[in-house]
N, C-alpha and C. Protein backbone atom coordinates (compact mmCIF):
# COMPACT_ATOMS: atom_id res chain seq x y z
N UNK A 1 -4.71 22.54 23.57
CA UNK A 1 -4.45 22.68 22.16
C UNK A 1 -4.89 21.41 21.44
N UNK A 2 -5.22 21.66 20.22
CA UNK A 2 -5.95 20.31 20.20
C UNK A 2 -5.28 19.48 18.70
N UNK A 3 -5.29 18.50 18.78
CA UNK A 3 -4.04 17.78 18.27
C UNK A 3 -4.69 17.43 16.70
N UNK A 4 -3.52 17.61 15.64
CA UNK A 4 -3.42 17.92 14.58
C UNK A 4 -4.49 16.96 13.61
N UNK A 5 -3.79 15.21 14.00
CA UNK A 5 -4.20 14.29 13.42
C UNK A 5 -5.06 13.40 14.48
N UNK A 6 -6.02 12.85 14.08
CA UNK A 6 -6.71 11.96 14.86
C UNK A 6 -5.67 10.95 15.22
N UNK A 7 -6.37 9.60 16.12
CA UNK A 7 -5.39 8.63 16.28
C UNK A 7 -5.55 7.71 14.88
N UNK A 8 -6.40 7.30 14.11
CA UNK A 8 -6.50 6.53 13.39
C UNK A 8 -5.51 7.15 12.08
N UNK A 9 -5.30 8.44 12.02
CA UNK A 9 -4.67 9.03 10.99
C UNK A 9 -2.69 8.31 11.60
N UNK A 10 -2.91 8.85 12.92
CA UNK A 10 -1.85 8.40 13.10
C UNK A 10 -0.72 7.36 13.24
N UNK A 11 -1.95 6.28 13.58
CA UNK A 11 -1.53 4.46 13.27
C UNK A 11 -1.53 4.76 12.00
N UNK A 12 -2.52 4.92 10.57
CA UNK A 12 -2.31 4.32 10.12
C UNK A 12 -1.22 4.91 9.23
N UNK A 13 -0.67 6.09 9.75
CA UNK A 13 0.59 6.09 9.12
C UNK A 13 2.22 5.28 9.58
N UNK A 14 1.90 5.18 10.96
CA UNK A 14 3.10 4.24 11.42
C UNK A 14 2.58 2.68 10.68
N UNK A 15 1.40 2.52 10.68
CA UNK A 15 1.13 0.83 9.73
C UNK A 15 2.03 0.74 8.49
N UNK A 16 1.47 2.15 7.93
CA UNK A 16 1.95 1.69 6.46
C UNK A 16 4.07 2.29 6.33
N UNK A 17 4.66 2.88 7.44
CA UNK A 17 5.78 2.55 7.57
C UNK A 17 6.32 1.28 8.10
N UNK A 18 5.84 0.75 9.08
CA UNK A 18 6.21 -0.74 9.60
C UNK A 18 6.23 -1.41 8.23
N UNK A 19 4.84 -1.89 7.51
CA UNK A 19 4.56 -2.66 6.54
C UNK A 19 5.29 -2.12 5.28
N UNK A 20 5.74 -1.06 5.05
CA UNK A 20 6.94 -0.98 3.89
C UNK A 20 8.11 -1.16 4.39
N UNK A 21 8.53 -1.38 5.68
CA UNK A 21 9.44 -2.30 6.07
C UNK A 21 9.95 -3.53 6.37
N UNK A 22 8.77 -3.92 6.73
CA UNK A 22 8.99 -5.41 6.43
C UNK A 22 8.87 -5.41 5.18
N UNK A 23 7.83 -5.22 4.35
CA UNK A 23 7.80 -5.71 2.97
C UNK A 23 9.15 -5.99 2.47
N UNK A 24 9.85 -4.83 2.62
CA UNK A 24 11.79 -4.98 1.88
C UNK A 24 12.28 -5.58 2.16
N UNK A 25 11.92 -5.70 3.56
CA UNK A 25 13.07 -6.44 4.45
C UNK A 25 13.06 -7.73 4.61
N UNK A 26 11.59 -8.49 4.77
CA UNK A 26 11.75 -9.59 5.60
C UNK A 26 10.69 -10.52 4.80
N UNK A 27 9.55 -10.17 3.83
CA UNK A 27 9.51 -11.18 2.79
C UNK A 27 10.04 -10.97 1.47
N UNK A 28 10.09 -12.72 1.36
CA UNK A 28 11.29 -12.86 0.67
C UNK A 28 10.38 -13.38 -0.63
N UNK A 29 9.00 -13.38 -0.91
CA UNK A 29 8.44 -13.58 -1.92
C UNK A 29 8.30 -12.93 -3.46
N UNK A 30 9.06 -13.49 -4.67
CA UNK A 30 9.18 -12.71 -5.65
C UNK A 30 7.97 -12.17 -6.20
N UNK A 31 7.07 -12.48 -6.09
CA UNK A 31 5.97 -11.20 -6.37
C UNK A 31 5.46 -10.05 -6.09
N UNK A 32 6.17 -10.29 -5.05
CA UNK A 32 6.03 -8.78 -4.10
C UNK A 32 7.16 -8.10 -4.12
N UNK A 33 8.40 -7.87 -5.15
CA UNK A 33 9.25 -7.51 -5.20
C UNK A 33 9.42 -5.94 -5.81
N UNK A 34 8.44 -5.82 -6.55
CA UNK A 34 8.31 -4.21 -7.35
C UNK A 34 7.19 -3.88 -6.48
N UNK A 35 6.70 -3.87 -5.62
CA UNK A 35 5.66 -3.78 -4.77
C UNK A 35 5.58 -2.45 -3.85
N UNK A 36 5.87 -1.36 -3.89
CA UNK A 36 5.14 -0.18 -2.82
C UNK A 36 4.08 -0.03 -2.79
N UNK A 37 3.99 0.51 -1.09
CA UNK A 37 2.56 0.38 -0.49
C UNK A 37 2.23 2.07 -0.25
N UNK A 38 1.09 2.19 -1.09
CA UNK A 38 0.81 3.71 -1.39
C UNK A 38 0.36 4.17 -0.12
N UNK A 39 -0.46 3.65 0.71
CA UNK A 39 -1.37 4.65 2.00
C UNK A 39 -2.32 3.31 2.42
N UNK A 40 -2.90 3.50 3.60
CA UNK A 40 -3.27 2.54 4.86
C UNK A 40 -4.58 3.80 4.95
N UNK A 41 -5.81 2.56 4.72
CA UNK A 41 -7.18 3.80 5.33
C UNK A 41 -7.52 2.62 6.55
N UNK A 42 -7.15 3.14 7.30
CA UNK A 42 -8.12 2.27 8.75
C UNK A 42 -9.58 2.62 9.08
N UNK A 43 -10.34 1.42 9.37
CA UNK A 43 -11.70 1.41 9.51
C UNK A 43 -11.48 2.37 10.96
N UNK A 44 -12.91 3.39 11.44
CA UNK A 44 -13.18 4.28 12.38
C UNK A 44 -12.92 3.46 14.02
N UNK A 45 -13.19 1.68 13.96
CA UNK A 45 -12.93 1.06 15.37
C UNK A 45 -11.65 0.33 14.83
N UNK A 46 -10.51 0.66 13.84
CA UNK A 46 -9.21 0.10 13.76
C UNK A 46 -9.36 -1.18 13.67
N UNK A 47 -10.48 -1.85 13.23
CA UNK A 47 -9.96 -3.39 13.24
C UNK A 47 -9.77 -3.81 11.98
N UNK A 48 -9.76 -2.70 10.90
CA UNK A 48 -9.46 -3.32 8.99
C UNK A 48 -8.74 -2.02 8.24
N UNK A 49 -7.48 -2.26 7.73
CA UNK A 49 -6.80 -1.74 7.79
C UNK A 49 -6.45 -2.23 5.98
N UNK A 50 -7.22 -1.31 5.42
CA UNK A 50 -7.35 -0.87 3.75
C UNK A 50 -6.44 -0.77 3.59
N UNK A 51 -4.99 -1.37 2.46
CA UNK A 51 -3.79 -1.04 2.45
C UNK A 51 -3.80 -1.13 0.71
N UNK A 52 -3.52 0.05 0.25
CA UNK A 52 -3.41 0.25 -1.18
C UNK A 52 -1.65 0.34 -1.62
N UNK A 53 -1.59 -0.73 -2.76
CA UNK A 53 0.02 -0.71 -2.95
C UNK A 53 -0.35 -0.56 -4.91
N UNK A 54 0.64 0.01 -4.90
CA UNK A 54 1.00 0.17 -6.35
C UNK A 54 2.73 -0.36 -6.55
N UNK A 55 2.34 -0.64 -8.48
CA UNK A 55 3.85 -1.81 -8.54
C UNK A 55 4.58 -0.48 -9.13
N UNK A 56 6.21 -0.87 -9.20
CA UNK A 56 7.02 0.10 -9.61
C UNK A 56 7.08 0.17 -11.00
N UNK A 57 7.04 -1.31 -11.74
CA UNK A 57 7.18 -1.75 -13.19
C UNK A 57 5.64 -1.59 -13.77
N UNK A 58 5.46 -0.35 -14.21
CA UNK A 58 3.45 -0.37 -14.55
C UNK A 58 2.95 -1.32 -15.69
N UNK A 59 3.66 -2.10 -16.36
CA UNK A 59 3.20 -2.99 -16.66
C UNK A 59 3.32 -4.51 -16.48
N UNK A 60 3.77 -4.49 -14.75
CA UNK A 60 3.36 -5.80 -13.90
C UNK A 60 2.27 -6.23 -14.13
N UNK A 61 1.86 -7.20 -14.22
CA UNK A 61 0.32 -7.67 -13.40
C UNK A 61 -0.03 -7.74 -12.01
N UNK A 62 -0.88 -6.99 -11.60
CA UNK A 62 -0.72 -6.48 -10.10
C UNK A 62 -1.75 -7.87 -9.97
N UNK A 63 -2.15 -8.75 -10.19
CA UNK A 63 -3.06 -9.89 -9.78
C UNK A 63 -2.08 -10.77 -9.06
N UNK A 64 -1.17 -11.04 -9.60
CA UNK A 64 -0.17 -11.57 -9.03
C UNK A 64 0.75 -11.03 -7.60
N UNK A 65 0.84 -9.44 -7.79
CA UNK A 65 1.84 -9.34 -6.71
C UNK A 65 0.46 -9.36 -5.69
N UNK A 66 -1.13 -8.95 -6.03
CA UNK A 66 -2.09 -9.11 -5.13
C UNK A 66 -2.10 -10.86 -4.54
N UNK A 67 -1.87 -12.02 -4.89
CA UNK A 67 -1.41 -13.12 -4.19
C UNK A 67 -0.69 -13.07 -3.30
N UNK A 68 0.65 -12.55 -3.90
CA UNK A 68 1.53 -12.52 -2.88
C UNK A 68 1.55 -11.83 -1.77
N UNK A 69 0.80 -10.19 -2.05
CA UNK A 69 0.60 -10.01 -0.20
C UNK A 69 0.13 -10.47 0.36
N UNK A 70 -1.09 -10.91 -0.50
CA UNK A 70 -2.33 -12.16 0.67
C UNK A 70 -1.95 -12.63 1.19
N UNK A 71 -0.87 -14.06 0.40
CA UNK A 71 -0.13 -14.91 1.49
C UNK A 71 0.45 -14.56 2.57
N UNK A 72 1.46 -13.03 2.03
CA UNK A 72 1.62 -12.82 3.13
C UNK A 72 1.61 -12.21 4.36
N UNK A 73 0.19 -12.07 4.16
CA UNK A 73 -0.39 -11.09 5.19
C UNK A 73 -0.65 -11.46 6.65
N UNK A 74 -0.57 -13.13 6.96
CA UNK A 74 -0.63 -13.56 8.05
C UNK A 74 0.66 -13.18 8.67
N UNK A 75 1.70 -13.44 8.43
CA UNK A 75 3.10 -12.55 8.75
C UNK A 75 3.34 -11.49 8.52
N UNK A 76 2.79 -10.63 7.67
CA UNK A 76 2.39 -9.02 7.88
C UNK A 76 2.25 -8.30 9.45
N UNK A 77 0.81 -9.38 9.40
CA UNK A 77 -0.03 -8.91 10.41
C UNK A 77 0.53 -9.35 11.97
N UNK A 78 1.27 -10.45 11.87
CA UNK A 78 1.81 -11.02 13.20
C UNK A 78 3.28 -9.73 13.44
N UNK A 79 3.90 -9.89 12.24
CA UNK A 79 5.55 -9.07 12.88
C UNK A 79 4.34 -7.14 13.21
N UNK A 80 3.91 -7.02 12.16
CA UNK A 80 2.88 -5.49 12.89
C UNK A 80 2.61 -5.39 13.88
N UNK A 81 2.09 -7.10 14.36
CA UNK A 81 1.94 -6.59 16.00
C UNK A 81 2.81 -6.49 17.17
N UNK A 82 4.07 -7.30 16.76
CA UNK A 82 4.93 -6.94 17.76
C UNK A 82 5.72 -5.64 17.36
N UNK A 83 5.82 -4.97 16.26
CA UNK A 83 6.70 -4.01 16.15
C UNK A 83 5.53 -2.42 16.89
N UNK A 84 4.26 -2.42 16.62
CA UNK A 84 3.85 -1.41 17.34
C UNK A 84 2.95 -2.12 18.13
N UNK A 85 2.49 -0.98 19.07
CA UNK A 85 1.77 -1.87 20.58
C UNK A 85 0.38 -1.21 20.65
N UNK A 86 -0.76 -2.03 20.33
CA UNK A 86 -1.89 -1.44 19.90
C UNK A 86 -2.47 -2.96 20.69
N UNK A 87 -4.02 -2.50 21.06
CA UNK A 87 -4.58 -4.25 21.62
C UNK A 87 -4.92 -5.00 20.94
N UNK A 88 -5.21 -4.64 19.45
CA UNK A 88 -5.88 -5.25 18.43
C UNK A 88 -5.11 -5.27 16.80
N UNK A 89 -4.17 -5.88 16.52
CA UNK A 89 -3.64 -5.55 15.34
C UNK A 89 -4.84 -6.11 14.60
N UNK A 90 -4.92 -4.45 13.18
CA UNK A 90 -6.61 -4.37 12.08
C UNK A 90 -5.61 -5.61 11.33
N UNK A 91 -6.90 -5.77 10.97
CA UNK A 91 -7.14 -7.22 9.70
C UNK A 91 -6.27 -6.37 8.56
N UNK A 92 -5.40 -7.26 7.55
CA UNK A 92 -4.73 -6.56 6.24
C UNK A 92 -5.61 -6.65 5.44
N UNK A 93 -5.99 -6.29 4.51
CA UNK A 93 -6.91 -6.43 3.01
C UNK A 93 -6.39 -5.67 2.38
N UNK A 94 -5.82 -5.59 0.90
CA UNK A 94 -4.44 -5.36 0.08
C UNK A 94 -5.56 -5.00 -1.04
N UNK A 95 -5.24 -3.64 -1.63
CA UNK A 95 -5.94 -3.47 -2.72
C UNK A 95 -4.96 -2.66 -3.65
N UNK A 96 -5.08 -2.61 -5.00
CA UNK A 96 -4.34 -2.11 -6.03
C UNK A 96 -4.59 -0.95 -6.21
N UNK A 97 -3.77 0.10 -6.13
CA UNK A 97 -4.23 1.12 -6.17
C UNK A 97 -3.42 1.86 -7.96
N UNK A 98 -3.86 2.22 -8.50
CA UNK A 98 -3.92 2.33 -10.35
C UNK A 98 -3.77 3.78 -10.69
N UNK A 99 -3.72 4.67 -9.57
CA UNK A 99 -2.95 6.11 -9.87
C UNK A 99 -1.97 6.10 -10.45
N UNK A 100 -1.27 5.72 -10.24
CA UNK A 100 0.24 6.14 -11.17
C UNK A 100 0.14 5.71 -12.44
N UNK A 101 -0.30 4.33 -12.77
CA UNK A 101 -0.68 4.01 -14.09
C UNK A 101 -1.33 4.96 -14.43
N UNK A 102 -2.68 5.21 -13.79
CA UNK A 102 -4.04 6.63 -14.76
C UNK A 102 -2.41 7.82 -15.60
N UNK A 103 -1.55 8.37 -14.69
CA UNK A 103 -1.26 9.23 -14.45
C UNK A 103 -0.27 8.98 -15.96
N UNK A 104 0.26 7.98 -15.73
CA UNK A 104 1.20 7.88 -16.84
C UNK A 104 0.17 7.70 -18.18
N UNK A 105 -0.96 7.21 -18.23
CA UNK A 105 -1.48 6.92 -19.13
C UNK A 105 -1.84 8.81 -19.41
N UNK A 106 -2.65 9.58 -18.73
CA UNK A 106 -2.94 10.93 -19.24
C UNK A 106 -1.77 11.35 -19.57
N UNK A 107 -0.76 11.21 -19.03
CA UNK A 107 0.74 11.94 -19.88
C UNK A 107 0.87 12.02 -21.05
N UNK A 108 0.95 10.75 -21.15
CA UNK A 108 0.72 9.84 -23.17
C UNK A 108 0.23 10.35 -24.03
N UNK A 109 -1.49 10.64 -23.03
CA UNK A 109 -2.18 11.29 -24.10
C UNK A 109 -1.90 12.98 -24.02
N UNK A 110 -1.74 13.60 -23.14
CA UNK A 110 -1.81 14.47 -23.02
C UNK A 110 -0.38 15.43 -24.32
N UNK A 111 0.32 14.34 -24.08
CA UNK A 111 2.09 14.51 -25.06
C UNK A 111 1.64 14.35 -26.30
N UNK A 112 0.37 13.15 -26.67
CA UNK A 112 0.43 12.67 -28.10
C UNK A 112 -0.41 14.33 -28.59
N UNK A 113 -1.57 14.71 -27.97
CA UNK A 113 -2.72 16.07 -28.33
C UNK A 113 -1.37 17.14 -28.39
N UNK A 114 -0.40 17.59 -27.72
CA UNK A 114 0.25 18.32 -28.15
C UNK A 114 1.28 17.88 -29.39
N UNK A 115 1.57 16.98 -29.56
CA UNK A 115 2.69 17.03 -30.89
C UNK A 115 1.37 16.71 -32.01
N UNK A 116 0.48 16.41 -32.03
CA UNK A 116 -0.21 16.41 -33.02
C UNK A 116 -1.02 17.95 -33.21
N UNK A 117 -0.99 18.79 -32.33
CA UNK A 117 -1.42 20.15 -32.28
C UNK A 117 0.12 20.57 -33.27
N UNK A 118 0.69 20.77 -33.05
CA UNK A 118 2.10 21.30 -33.54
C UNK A 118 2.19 20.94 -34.91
């Protein structure tokens, strides 16, 4: 029978649960505090590990909480590797991901075209 999700689908969903766990848990950096991590695309040989986070407050400046994962991505990447057992923990690279903003922004408009239809 042949199995649902590849393996890379499947790390990189335990990645991006580990790494929204530590994130809460164990840094303690205030920029990264409104910080969820939307989805993990892992490269096809697992060694870079695309991690898209969006902020909770949409009008953060995500430049900033983007510092703060950087920094702390060397401890990201070290507690990742002892919490799952893989030979190669992928490289972090932290990117902003701006869906939810788009989303709230088409709302806006989408609310303002109807009460001005009315």
């Amino acid at each position: 029978m042949p199995r649902e999700f590849s393996r890379h689908q499947r790390l990189g969903n335990q990645v991006l649960r580990t790494l929204n766990e530590l994130l809460h848990a164990e840094v303690k950096d205030p920029r990264v505090a409104g910080v969820s991590l939307s989805s993990v695309d892992l490269s096809r040989d697992l060694s870079v590990a695309r991690v898209y986070f969006s902020l909770l407050a949409p009008e953060a400046d995500p430049a900033s909480a983007l510092e703060g994962l950087q920094s702390a991505g060397g401890f990201l990447r070290s507690r990742l590797g002892h919490a799952i057992k893989v030979r190669h923990v992928p490289e972090l690279r932290f990117l902003y991901d701006d869906s939810a903003a788009e989303g709230v922004k088409l709302t806006e408009l989408i609310d303002r075209v109807v009460a001005a239809d009315e």
